[in-house]
Protein backbone atom coordinates (compact mmCIF):
# COMPACT_ATOMS: atom_id res chain seq x y z
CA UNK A 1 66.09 -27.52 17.95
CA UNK A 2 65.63 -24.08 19.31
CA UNK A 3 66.25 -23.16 22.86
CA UNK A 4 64.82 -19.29 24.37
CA UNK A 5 65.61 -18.67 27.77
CA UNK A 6 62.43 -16.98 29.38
CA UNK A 7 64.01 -16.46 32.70
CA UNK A 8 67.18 -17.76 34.60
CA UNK A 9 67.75 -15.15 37.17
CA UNK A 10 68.04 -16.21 40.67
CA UNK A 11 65.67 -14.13 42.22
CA UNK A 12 62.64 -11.33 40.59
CA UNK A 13 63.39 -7.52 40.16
CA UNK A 14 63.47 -5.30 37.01
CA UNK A 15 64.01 -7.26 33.80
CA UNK A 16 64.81 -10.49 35.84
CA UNK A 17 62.58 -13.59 36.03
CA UNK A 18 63.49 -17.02 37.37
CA UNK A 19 64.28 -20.73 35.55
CA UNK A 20 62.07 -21.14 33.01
CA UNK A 21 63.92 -22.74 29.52
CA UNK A 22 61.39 -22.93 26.46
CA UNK A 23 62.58 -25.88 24.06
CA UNK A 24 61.14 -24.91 20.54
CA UNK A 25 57.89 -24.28 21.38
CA UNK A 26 56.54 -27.13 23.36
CA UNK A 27 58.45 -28.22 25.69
CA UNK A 28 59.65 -26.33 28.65
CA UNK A 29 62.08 -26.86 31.40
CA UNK A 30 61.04 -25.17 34.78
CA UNK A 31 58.35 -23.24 35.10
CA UNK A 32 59.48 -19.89 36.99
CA UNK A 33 58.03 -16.70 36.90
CA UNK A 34 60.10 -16.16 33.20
CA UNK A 35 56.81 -17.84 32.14
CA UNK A 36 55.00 -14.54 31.88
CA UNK A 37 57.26 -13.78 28.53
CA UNK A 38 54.62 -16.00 26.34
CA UNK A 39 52.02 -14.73 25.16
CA UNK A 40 48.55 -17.05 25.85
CA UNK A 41 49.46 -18.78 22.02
CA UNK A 42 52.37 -19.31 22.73
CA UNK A 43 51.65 -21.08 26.41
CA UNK A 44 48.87 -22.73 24.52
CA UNK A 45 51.03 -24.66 22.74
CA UNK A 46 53.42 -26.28 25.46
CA UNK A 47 52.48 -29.75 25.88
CA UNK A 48 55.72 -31.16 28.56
CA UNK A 49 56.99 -29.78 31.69
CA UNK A 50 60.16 -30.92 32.70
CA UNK A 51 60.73 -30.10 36.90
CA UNK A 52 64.21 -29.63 38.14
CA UNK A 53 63.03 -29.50 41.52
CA UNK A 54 59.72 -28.61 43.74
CA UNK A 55 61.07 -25.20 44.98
CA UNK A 56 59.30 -22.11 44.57
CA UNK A 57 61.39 -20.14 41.64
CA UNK A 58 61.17 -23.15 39.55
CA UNK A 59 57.15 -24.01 40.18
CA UNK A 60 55.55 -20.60 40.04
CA UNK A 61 54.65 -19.90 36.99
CA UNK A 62 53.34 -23.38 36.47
CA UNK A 63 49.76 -22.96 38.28
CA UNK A 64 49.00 -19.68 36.67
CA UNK A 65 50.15 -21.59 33.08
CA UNK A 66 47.24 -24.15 33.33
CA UNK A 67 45.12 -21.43 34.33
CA UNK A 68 46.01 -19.42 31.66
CA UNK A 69 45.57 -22.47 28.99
CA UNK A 70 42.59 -24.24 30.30
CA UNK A 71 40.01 -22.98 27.85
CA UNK A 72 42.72 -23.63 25.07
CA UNK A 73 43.90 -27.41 25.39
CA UNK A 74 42.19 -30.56 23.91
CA UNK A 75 45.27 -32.79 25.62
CA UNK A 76 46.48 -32.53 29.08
CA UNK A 77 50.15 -30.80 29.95
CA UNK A 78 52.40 -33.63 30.96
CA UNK A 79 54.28 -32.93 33.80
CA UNK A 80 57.74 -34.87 33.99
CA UNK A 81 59.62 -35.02 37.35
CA UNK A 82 60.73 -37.16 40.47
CA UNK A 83 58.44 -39.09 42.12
CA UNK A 84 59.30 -36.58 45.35
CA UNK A 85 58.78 -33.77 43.50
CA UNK A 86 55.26 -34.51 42.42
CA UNK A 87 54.24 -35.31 46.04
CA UNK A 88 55.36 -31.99 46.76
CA UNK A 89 53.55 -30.36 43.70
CA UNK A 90 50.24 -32.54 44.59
CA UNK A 91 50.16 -31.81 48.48
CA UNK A 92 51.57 -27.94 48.70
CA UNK A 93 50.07 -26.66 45.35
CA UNK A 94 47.95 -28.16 43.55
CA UNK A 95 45.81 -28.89 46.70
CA UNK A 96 42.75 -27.02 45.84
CA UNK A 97 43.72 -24.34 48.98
CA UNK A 98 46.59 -22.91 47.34
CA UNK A 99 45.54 -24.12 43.69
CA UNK A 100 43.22 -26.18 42.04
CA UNK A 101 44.13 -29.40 41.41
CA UNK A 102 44.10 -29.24 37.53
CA UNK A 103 44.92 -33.04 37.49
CA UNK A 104 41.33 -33.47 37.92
CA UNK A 105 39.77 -30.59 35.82
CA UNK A 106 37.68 -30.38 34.04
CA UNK A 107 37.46 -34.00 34.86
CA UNK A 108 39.61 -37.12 36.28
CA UNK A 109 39.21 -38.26 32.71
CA UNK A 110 40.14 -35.50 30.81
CA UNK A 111 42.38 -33.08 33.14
CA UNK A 112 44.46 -29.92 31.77
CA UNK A 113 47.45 -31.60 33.73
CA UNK A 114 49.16 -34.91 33.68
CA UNK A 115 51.75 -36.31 36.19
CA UNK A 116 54.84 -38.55 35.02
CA UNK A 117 57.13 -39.70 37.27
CA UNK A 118 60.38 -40.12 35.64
CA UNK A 119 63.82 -41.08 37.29
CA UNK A 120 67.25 -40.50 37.25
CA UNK A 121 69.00 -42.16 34.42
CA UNK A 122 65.40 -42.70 32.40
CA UNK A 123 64.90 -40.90 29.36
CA UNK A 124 61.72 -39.44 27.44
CA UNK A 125 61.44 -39.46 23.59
CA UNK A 126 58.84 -36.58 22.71
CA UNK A 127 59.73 -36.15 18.61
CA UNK A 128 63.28 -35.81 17.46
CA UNK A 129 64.15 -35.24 20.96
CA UNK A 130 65.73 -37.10 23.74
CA UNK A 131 65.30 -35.65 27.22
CA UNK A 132 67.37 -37.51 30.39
CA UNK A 133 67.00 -37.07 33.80
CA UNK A 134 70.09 -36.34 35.73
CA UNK A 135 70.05 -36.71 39.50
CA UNK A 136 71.87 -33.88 41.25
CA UNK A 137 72.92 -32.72 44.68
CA UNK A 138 70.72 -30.25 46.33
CA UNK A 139 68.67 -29.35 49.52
CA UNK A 140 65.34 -31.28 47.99
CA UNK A 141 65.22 -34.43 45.67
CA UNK A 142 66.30 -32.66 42.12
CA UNK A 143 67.83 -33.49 39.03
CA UNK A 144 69.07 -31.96 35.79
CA UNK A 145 68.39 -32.28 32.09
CA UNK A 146 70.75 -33.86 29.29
CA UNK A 147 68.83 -32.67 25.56
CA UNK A 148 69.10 -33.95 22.52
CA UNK A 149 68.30 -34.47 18.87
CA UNK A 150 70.35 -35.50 15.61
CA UNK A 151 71.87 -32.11 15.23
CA UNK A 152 73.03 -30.80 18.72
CA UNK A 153 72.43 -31.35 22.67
CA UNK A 154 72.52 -29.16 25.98
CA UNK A 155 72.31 -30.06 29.24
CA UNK A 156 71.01 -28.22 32.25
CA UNK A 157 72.32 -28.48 35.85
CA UNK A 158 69.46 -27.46 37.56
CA UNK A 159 69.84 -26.40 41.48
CA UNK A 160 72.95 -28.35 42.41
CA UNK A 161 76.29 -28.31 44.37
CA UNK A 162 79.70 -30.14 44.02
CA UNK A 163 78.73 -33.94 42.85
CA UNK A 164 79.81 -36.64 40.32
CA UNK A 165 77.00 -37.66 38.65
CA UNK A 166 76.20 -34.80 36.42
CA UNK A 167 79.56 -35.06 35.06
CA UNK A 168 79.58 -38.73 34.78
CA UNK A 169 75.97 -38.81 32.78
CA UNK A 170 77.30 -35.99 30.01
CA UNK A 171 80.46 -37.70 29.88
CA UNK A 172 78.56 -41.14 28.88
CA UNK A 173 77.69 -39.40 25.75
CA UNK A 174 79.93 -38.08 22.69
CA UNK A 175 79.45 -34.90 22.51
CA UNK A 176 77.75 -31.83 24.55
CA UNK A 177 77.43 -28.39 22.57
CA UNK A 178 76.02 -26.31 25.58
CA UNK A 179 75.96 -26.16 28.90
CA UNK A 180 74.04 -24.74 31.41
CA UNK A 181 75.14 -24.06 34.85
CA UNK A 182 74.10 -22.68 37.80
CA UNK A 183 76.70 -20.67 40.15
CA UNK A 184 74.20 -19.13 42.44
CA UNK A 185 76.35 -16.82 45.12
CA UNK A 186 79.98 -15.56 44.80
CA UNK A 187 82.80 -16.76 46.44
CA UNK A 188 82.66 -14.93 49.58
CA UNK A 189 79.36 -16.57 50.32
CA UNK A 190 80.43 -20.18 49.96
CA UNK A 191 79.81 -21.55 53.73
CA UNK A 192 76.44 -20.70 52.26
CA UNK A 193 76.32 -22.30 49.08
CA UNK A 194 77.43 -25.25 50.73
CA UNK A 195 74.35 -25.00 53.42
CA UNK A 196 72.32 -24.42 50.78
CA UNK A 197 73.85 -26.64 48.56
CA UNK A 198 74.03 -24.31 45.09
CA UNK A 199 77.76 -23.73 43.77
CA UNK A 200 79.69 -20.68 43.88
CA UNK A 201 82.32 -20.13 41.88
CA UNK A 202 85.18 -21.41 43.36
CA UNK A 203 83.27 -25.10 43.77
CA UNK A 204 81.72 -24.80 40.19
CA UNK A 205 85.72 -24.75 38.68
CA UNK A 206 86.12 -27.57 40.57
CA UNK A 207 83.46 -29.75 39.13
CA UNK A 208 84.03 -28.72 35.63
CA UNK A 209 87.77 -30.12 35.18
CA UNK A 210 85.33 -34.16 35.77
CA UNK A 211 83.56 -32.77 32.58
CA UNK A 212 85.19 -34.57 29.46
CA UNK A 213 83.23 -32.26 26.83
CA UNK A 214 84.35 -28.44 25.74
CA UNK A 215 80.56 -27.28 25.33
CA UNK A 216 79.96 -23.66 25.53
CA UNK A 217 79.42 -22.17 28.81
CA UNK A 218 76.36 -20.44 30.12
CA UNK A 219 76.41 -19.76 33.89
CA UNK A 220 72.30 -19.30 35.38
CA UNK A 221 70.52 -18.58 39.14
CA UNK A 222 72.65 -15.82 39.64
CA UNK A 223 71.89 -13.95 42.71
CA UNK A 224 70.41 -10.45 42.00
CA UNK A 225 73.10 -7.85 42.84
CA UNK A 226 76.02 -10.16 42.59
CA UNK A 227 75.96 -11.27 38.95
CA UNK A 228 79.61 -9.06 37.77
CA UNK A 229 81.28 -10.36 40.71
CA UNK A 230 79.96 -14.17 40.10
CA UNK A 231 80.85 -13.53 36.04
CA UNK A 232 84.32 -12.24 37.31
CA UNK A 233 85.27 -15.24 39.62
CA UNK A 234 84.07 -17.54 37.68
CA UNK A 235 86.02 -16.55 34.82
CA UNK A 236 89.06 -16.22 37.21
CA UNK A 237 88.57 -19.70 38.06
CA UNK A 238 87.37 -21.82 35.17
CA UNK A 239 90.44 -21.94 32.59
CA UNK A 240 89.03 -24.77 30.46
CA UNK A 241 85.96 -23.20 28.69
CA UNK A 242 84.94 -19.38 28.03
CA UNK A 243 82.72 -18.55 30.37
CA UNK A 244 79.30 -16.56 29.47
CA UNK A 245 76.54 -15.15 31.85
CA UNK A 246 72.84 -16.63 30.64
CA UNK A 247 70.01 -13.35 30.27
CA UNK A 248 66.40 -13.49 29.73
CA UNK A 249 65.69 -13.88 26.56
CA UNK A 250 69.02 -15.09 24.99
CA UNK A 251 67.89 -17.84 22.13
CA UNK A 252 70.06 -20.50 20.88
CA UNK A 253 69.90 -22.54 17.79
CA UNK A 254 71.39 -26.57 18.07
């Protein structure tokens, strides 16, 4: 199982794109504007879409995908995610005034796009690979990603804040060889990470000392501007595990 992170940033400028996490080559986690590193093959050949969450950084690359692919693709794109987050996806984008609704094109019997609700604890089997859903705490309904076949397994916060059920899930299972975490503003902004319900660093330590594993440690959604400083506190906080910023493009093997 290969993992290539398109984008991970938490916001767009030079050289950064947001979540999108390409699992060999056809199955991708978010959908952010980090989508615009494949090439129209290469998009051509994703066949599941695994949603964190309905907000914008993690969506926007989706609509222009189908677009892109719709000449290309004999079977629809599967679209995994909360029941809530399709709603969202159904009425704000894909509502033929901001999008097309590609669910029913070409035709209601043969669309590019397919929606599958999935729920917290459920799990989908697409190959070798296991992916769970992972409910998590943020400002809309949201979840993260546990994945896994007979060789390795990483797991993906997502959006999230201080909660017990991420660490719970991956600690139901033997091992975890990476980990992906988001720490999205530095310690001085916490009051806000806490609005906004994101971690900082100071929370994220916290959290990891409920995780059982010793996986290695990528921290993602950094906030453009702030990423040494989050690196830094992070690493002045976290004593258990090494802790490693995630970049655009990085590629892991598992």
């Amino acid at each position: 199982m290969e993992l290539r992170i398109l984008g991970c940033s938490g916001g767009i400028g030079a050289h950064l794109s947001t979540t999108s996490l390409l699992v060999d080559e056809d199955l991708l986690i978010d959908g952010g504007t980090g989508l615009s590193e494949l090439s129209l093959e290469e998009m051509s050949r994703i066949r599941h879409i695994f949603v964190t969450h309905s907000h914008l950084d993690h969506i926007a690359g989706i609509p222009m995908l189908l677009d892109a692919v719709f000449d290309n693709t004999e079977q629809p794109l599967v679209l995994h995610a909360r029941e809530e987050t399709i709603h969202t996806l159904r009425k704000h984008i894909f509502n033929w005034q901001v999008w097309p609704d590609f669910s029913t094109l070409p035709d209601a019997h043969r669309p590019v796009l397919r929606f599958e609700v999935m729920q917290p604890g459920e799990s989908v089997q697409i190959g070798a690979r296991s992916v769970e859903m992972i409910a998590v705490n943020h400002s809309v309904p949201a979840a993260g990603y546990r994945v896994q076949n007979g060789a390795g397994s990483f797991a993906f916060s997502g959006d999230t804040t201080s909660n017990d059920g991420f660490w719970q899930a991956l600690n139901r299972h033997e091992h975890l060889d990476l980990l992906i975490v988001e720490s999205a503003f530095p310690d001085q902004e916490c009051e806000l990470s806490i609005k906004s319900r994101h971690y900082c660093p100071r929370l994220l330590a916290q959290d990891l000392r409920k995780l059982q594993h010793r996986p290695r440690l990528f921290l993602t959604h950094l906030k453009p501007g702030s990423e040494a400083l989050i690196v830094e506190q992070c690493r002045e906080h976290i004593d258990t595990l090494p802790v490693q910023r995630l970049c655009g493009g990085d590629r892991f093997k598992l």
